[in-house]
C-alpha atoms as a PDB file:
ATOM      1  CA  UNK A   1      -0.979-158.996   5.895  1.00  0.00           C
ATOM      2  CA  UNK A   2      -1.512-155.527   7.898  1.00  0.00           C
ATOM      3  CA  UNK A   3      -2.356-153.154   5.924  1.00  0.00           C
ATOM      4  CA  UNK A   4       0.830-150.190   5.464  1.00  0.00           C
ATOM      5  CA  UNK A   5      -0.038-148.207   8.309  1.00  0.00           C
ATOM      6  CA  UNK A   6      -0.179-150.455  10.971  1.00  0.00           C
ATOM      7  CA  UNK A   7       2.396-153.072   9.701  1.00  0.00           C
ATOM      8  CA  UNK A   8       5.652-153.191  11.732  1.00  0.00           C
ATOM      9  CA  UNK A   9       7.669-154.321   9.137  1.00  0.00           C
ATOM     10  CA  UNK A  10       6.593-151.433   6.683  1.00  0.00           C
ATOM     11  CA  UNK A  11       6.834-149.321   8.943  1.00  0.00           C
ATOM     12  CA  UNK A  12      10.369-150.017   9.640  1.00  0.00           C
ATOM     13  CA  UNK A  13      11.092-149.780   5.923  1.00  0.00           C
ATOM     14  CA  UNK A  14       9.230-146.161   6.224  1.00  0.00           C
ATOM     15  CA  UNK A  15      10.629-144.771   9.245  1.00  0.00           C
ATOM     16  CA  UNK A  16      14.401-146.274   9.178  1.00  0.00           C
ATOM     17  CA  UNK A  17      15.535-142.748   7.873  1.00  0.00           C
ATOM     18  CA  UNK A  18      13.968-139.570   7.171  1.00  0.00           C
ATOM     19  CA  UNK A  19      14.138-139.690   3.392  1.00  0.00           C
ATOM     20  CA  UNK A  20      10.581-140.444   2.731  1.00  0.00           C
ATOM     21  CA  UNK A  21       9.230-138.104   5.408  1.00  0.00           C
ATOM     22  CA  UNK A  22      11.216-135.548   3.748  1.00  0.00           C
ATOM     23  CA  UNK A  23       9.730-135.605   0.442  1.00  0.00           C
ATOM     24  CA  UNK A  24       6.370-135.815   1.626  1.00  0.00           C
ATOM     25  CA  UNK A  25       6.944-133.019   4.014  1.00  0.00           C
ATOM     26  CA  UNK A  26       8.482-130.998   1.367  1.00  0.00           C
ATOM     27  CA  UNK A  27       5.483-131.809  -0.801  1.00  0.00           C
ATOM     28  CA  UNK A  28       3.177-130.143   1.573  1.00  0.00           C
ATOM     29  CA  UNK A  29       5.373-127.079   1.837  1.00  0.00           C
ATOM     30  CA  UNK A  30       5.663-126.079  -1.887  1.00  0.00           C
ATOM     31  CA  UNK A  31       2.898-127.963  -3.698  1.00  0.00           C
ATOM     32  CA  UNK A  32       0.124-126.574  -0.571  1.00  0.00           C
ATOM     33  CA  UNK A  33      -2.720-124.196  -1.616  1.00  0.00           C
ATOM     34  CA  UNK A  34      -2.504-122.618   2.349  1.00  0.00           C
ATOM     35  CA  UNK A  35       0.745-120.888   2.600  1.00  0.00           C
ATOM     36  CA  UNK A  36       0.688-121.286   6.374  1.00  0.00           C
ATOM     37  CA  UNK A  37       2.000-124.124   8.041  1.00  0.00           C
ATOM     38  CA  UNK A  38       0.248-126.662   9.368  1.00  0.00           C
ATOM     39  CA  UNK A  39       1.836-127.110  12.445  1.00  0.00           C
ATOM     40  CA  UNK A  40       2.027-123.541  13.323  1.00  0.00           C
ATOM     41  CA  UNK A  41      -1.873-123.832  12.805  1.00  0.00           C
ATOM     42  CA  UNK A  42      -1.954-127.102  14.954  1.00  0.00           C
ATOM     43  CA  UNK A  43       0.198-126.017  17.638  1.00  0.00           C
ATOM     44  CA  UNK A  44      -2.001-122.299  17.904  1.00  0.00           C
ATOM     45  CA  UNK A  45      -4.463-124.512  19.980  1.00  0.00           C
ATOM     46  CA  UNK A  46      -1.452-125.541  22.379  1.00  0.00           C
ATOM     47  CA  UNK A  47      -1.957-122.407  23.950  1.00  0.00           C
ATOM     48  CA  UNK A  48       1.667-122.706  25.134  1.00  0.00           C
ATOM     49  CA  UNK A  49       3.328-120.328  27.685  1.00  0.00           C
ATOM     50  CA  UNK A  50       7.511-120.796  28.607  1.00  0.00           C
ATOM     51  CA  UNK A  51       8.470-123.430  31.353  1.00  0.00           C
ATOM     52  CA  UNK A  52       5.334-125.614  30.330  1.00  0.00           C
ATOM     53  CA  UNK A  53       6.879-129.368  28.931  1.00  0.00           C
ATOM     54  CA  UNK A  54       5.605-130.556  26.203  1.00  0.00           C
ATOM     55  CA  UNK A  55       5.648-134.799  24.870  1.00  0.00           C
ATOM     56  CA  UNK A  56       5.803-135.206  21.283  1.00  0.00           C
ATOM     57  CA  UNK A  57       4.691-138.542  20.131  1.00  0.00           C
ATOM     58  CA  UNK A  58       5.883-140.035  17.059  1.00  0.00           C
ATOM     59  CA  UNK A  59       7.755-137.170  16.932  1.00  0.00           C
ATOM     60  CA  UNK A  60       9.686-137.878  13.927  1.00  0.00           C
ATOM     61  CA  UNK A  61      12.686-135.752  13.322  1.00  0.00           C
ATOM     62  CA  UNK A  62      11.759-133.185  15.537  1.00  0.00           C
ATOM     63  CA  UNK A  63      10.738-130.603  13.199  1.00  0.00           C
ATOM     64  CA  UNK A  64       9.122-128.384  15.959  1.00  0.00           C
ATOM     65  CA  UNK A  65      11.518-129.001  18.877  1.00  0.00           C
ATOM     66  CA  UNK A  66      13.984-126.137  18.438  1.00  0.00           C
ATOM     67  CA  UNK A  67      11.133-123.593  17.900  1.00  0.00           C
ATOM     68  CA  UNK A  68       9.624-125.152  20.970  1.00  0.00           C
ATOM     69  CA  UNK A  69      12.408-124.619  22.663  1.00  0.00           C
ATOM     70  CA  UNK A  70      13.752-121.477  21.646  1.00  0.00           C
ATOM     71  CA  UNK A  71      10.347-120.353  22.713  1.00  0.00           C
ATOM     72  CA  UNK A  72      11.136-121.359  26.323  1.00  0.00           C
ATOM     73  CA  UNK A  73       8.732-124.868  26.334  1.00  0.00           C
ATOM     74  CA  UNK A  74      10.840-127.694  27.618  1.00  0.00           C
ATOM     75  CA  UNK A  75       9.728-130.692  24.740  1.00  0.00           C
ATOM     76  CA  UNK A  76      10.425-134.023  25.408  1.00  0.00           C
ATOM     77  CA  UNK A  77      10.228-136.093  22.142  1.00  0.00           C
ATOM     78  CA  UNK A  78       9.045-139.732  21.270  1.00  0.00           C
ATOM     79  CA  UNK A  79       9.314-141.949  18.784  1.00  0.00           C
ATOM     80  CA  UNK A  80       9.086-146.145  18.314  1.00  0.00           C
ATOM     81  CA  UNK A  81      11.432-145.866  15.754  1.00  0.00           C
ATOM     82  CA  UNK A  82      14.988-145.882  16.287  1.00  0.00           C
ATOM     83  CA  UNK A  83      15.705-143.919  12.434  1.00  0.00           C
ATOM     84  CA  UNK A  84      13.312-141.435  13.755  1.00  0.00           C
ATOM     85  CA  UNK A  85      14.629-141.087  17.434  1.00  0.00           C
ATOM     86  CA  UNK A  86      18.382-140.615  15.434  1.00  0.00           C
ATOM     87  CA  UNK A  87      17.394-138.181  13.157  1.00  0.00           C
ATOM     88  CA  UNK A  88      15.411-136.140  15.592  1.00  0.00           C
ATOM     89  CA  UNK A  89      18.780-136.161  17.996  1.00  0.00           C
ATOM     90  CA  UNK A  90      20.619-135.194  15.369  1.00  0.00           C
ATOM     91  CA  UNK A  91      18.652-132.392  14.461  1.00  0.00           C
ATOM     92  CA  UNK A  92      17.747-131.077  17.781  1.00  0.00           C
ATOM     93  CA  UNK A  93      21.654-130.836  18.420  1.00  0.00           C
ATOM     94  CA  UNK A  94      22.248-128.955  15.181  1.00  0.00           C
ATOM     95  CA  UNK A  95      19.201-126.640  15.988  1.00  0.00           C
ATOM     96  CA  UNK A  96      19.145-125.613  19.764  1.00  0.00           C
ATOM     97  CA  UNK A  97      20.618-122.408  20.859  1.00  0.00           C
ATOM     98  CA  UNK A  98      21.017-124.359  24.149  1.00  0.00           C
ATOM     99  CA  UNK A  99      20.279-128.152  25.538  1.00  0.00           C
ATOM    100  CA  UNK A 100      18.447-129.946  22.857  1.00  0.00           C
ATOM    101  CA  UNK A 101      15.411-131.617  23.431  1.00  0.00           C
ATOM    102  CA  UNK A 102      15.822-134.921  24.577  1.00  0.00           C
ATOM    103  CA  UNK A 103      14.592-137.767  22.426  1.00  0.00           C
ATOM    104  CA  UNK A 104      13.395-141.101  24.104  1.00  0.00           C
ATOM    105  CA  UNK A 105      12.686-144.079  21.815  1.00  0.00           C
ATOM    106  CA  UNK A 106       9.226-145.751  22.747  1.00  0.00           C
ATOM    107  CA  UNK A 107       5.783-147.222  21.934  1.00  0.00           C
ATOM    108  CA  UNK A 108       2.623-144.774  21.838  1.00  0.00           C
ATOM    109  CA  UNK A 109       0.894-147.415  23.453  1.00  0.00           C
ATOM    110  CA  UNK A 110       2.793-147.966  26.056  1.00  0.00           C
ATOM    111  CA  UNK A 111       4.655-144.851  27.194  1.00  0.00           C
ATOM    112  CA  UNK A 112       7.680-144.695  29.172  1.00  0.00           C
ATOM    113  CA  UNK A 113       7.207-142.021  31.572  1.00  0.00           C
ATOM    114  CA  UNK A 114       5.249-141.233  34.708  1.00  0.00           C
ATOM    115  CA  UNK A 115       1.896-140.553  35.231  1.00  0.00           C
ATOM    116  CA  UNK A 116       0.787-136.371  35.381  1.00  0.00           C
ATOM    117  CA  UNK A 117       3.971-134.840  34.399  1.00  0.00           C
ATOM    118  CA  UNK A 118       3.852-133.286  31.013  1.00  0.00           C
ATOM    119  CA  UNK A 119       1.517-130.303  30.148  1.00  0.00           C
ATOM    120  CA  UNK A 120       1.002-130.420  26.618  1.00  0.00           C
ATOM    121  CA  UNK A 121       1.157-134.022  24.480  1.00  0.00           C
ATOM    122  CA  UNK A 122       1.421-133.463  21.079  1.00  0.00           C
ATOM    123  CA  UNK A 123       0.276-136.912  18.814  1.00  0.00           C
ATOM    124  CA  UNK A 124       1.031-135.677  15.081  1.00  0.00           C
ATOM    125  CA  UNK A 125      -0.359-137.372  12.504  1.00  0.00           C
ATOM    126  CA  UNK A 126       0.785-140.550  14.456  1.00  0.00           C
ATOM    127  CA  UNK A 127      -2.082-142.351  15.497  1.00  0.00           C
ATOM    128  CA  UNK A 128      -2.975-144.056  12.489  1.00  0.00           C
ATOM    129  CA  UNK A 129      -0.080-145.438  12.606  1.00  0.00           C
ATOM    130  CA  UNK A 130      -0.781-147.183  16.223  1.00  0.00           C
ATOM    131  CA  UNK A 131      -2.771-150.619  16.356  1.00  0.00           C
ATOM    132  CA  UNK A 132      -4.789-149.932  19.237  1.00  0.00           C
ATOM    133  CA  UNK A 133      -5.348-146.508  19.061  1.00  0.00           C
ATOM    134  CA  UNK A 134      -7.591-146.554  22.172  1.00  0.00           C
ATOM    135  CA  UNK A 135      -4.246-147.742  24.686  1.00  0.00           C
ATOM    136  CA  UNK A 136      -2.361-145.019  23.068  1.00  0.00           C
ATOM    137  CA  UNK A 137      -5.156-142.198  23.639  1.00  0.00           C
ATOM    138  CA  UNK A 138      -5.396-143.751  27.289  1.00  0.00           C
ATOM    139  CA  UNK A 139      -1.559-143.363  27.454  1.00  0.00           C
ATOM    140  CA  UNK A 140      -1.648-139.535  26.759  1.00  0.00           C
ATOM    141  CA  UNK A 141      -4.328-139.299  29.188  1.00  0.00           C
ATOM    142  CA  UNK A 142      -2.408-140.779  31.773  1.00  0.00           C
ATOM    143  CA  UNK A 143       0.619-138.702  31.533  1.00  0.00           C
ATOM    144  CA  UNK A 144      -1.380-135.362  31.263  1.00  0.00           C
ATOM    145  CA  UNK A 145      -1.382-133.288  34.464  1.00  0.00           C
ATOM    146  CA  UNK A 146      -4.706-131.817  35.711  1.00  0.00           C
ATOM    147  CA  UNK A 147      -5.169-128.715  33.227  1.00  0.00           C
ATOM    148  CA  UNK A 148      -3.150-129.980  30.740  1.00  0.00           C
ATOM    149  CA  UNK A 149      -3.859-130.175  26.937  1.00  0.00           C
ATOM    150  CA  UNK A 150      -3.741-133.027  24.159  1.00  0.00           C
ATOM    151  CA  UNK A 151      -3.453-131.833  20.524  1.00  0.00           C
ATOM    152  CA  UNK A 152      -4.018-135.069  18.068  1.00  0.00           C
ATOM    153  CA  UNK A 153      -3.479-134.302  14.547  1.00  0.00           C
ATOM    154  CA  UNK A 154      -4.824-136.559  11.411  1.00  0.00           C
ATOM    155  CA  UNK A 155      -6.008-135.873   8.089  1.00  0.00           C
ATOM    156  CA  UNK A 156      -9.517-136.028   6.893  1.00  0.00           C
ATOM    157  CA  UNK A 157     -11.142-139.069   5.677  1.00  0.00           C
ATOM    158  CA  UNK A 158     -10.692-138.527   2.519  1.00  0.00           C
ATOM    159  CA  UNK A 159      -7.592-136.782   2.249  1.00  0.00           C
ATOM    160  CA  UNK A 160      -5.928-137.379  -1.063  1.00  0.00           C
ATOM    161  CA  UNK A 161      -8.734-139.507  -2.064  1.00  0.00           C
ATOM    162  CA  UNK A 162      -8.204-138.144  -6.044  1.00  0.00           C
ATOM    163  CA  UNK A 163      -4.785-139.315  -5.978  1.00  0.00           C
ATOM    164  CA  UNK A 164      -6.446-142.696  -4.003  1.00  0.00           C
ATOM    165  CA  UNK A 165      -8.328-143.361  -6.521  1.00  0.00           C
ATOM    166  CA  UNK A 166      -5.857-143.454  -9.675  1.00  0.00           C
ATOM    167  CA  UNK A 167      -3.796-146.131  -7.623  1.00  0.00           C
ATOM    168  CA  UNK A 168      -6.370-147.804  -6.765  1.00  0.00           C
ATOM    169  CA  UNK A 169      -7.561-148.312 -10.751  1.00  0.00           C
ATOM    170  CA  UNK A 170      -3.694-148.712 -11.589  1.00  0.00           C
ATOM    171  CA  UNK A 171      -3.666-151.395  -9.145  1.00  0.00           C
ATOM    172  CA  UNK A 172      -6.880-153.238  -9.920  1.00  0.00           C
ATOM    173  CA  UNK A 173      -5.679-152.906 -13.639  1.00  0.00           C
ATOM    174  CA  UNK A 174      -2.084-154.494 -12.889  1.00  0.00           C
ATOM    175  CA  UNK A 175      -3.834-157.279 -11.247  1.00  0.00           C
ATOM    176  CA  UNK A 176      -3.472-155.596  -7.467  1.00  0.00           C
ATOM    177  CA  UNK A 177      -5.699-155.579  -4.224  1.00  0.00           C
ATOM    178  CA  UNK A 178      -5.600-151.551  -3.490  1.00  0.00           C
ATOM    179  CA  UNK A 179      -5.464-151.775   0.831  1.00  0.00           C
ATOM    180  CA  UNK A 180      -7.428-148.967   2.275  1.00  0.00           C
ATOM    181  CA  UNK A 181      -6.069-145.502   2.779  1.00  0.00           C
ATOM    182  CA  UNK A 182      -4.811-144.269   6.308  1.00  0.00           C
ATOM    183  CA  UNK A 183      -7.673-142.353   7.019  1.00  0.00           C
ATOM    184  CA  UNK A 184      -9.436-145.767   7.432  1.00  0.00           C
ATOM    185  CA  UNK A 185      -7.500-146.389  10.835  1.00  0.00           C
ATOM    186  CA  UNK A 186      -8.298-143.193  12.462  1.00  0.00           C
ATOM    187  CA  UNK A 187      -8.991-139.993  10.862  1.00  0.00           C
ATOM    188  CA  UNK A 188     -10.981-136.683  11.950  1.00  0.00           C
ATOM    189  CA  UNK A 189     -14.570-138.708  11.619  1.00  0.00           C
ATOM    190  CA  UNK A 190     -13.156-140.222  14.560  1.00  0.00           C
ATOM    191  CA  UNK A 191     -14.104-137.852  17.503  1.00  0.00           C
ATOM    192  CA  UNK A 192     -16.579-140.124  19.432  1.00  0.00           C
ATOM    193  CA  UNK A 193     -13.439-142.537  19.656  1.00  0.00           C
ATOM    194  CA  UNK A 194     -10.970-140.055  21.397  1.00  0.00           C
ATOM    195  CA  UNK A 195     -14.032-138.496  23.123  1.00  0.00           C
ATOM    196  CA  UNK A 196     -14.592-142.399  25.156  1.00  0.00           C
ATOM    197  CA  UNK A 197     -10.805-141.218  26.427  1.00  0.00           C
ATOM    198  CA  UNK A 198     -11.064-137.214  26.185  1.00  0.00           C
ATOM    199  CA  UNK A 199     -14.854-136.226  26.849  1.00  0.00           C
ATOM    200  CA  UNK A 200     -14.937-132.224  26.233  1.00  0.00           C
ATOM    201  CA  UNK A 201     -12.434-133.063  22.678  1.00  0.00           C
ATOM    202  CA  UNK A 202     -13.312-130.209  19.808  1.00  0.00           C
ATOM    203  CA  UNK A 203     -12.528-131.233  16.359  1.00  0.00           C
ATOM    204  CA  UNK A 204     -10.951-128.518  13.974  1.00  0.00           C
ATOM    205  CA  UNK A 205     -10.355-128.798  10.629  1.00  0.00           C
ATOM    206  CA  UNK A 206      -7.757-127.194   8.155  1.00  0.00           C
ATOM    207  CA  UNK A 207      -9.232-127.154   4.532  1.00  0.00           C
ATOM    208  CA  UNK A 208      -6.492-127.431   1.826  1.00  0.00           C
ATOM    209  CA  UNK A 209      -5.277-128.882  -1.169  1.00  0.00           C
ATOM    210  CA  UNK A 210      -2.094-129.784  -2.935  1.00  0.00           C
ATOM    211  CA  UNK A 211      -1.817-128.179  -6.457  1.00  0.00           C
ATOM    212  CA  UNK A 212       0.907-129.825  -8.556  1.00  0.00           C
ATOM    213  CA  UNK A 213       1.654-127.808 -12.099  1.00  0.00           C
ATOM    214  CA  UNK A 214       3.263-131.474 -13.415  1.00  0.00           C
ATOM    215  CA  UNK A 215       3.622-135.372 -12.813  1.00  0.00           C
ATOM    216  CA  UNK A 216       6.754-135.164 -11.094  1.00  0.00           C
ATOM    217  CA  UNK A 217       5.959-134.066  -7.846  1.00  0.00           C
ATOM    218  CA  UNK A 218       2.967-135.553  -7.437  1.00  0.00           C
ATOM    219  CA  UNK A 219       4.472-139.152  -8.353  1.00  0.00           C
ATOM    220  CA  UNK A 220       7.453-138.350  -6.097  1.00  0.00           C
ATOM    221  CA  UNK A 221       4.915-137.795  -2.904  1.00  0.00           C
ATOM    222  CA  UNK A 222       2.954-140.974  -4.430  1.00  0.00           C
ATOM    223  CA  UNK A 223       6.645-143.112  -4.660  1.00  0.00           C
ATOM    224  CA  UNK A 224       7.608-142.397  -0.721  1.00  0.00           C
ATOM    225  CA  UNK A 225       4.372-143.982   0.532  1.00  0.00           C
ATOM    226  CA  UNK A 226       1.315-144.748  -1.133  1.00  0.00           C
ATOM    227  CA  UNK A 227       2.629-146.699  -4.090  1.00  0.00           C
ATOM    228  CA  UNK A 228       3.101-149.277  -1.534  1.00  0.00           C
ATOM    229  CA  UNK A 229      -1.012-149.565  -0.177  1.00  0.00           C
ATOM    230  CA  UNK A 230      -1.787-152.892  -2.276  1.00  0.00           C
ATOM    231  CA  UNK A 231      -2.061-156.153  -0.607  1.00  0.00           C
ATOM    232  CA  UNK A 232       0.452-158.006  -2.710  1.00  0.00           C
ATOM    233  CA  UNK A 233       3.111-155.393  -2.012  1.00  0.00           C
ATOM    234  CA  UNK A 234       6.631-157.624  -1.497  1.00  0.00           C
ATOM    235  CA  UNK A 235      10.188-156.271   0.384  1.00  0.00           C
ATOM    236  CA  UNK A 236      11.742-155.879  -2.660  1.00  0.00           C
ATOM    237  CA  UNK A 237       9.080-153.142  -4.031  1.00  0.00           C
ATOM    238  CA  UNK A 238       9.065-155.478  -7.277  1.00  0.00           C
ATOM    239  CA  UNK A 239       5.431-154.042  -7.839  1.00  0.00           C
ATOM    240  CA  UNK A 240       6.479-150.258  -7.946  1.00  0.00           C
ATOM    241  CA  UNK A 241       7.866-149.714 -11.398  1.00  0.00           C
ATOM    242  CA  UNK A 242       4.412-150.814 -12.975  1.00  0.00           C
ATOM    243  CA  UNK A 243       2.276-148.723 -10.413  1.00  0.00           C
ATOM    244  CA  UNK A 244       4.314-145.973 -10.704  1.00  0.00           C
ATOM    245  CA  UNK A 245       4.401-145.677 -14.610  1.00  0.00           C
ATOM    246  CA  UNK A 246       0.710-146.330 -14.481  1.00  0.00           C
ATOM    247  CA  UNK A 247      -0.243-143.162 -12.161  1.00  0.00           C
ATOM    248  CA  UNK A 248       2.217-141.265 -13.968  1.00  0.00           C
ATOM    249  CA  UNK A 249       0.329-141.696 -16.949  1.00  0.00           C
ATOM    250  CA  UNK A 250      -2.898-140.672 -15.271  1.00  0.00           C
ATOM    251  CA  UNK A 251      -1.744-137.499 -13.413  1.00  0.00           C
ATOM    252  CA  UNK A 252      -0.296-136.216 -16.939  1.00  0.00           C
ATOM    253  CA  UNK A 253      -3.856-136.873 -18.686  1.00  0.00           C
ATOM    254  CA  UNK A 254      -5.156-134.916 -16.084  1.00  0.00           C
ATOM    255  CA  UNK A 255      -2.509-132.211 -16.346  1.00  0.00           C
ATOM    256  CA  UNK A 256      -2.831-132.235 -20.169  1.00  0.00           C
ATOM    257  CA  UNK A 257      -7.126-131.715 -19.868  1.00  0.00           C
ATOM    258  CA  UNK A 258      -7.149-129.251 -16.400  1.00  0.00           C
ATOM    259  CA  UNK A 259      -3.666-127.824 -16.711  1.00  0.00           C
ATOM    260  CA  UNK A 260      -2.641-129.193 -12.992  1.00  0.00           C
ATOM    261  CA  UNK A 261      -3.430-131.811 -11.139  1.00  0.00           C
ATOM    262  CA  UNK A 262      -5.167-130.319  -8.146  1.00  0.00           C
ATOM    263  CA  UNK A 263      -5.651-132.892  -4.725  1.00  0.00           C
ATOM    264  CA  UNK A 264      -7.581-131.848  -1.604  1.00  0.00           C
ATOM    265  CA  UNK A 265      -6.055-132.673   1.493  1.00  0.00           C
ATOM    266  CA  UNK A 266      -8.253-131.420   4.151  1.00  0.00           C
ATOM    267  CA  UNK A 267      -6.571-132.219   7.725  1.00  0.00           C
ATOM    268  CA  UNK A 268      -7.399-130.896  11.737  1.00  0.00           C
ATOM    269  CA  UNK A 269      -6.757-131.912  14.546  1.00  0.00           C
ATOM    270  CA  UNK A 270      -8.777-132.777  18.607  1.00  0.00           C
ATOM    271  CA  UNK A 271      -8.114-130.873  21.107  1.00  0.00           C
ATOM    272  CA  UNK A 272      -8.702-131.495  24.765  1.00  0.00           C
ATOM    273  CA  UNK A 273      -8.106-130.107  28.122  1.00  0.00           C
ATOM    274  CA  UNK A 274      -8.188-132.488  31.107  1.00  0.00           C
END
């Protein structure tokens, strides 16, 4: 079995609707120690002007593309799944104060459009969701025009590690196989991999931390994706109740003893120019 990540299947199940995105992005905006926003600090390396045209891969719902937009950069988003591709359409149609970014529906690895003809590409804490990571960094080479930019966003290696680490011992005690994090696929130690495809890349890195004051939060963020990282995990999500019960627990003996639960969450991002 692939681990969550990677696996199609899951990954369906993850991506079908924007439900679970939402709570986790909602997570990072109100339970964040930073109170600026991450991609406002990602894109600030874009160094975008008007009229350039920006591809944004696994774009989501196109949380960015109106600003984008409204900003005078024409955006052009991507995703491989069809929930995603939906909800991003929808959105960019309720958003835009003129013609919405177009959404195309598409594989990282294989990209449908033409070679040199975006300016910026935009790959937002996508890539460890692709299985060959290397294809899909050689895709957004290939569609980069001379003096264009790719911005590559992923968390640190051992992002959310403290909340890891309780499901992993609430796994191993229920009788589970933990799977590796995310960061295990392709994470910010990984800049001699997208330097074989972008040479001059820079790594920069955004420390932060989520602070939660109770359980609830924190086992809501847990419940939309990482309850699910054991190898025995089954459709139905018949091992959930149990995993989720036993982190609750732990996150409210930490509570209890610290008076919050407190997770670092240190993320970045590559940038390249070509």
């Amino acid at each position: 079995m692939h681990p969550p990540s990677v696996d199609p299947e899951y990954l369906r199940f993850q991506y079908g609707d924007n439900e679970r995105l939402r709570v986790r992005i909602e997570t990072h905006r109100r339970y964040s120690e930073r109170p600026d926003d991450f991609v406002d600090w990602a894109l600030g390396h874009a160094a975008l002007r008007p009229g350039q045209r920006l591809l944004d891969v696994g774009c989501g719902d196109g949380g960015c593309h109106a600003p984008l937009c409204r900003r005078g950069v024409r955006v052009v988003g991507l995703d491989r799944s069809a929930g995603m591709v939906r909800a991003a359409r929808q959105r960019a149609i309720a958003e835009a104060a003129g013609p919405p970014a177009p959404v195309l529906q598409g594989d990282a690895q294989a990209l449908p459009i033409g070679n040199a003809c975006v300016d910026r590409a935009l790959a937002a804490h996508m890539l460890y969701h692709v299985p060959d990571v290397r294809a899909a960094l050689r895709e957004l080479r290939r569609v980069l025009r001379p003096g264009g930019r790719v911005i590559l966003t992923t968390n640190a290696a051992d992002h959310s590690q403290r909340l890891y680490a309780l499901h992993a011992a609430a796994a191993r005690a229920l009788g589970y196989t933990p799977t590796e994090p995310p960061g295990a696929h392709f994470s910010l130690d990984h800049l001699e991999l997208v330097r074989e495809v972008f040479p001059g890349a820079d790594r920069h890195v955004r420390r932060d931390a989520f602070v939660f004051p109770d359980a609830a939060p924190a086992l809501r963020y847990y419940a939309s994706g990482r309850v699910d990282g054991i190898r025995e995990r089954v459709p139905d999500g018949a091992h959930r109740p149990a995993l989720l019960a036993a982190v609750e627990a732990r996150i409210k003996e930490i509570v209890a003893r610290e008076g919050a639960f407190r997770v670092p969450k240190d993320a970045g991002c590559f940038v390249a120019d070509v």
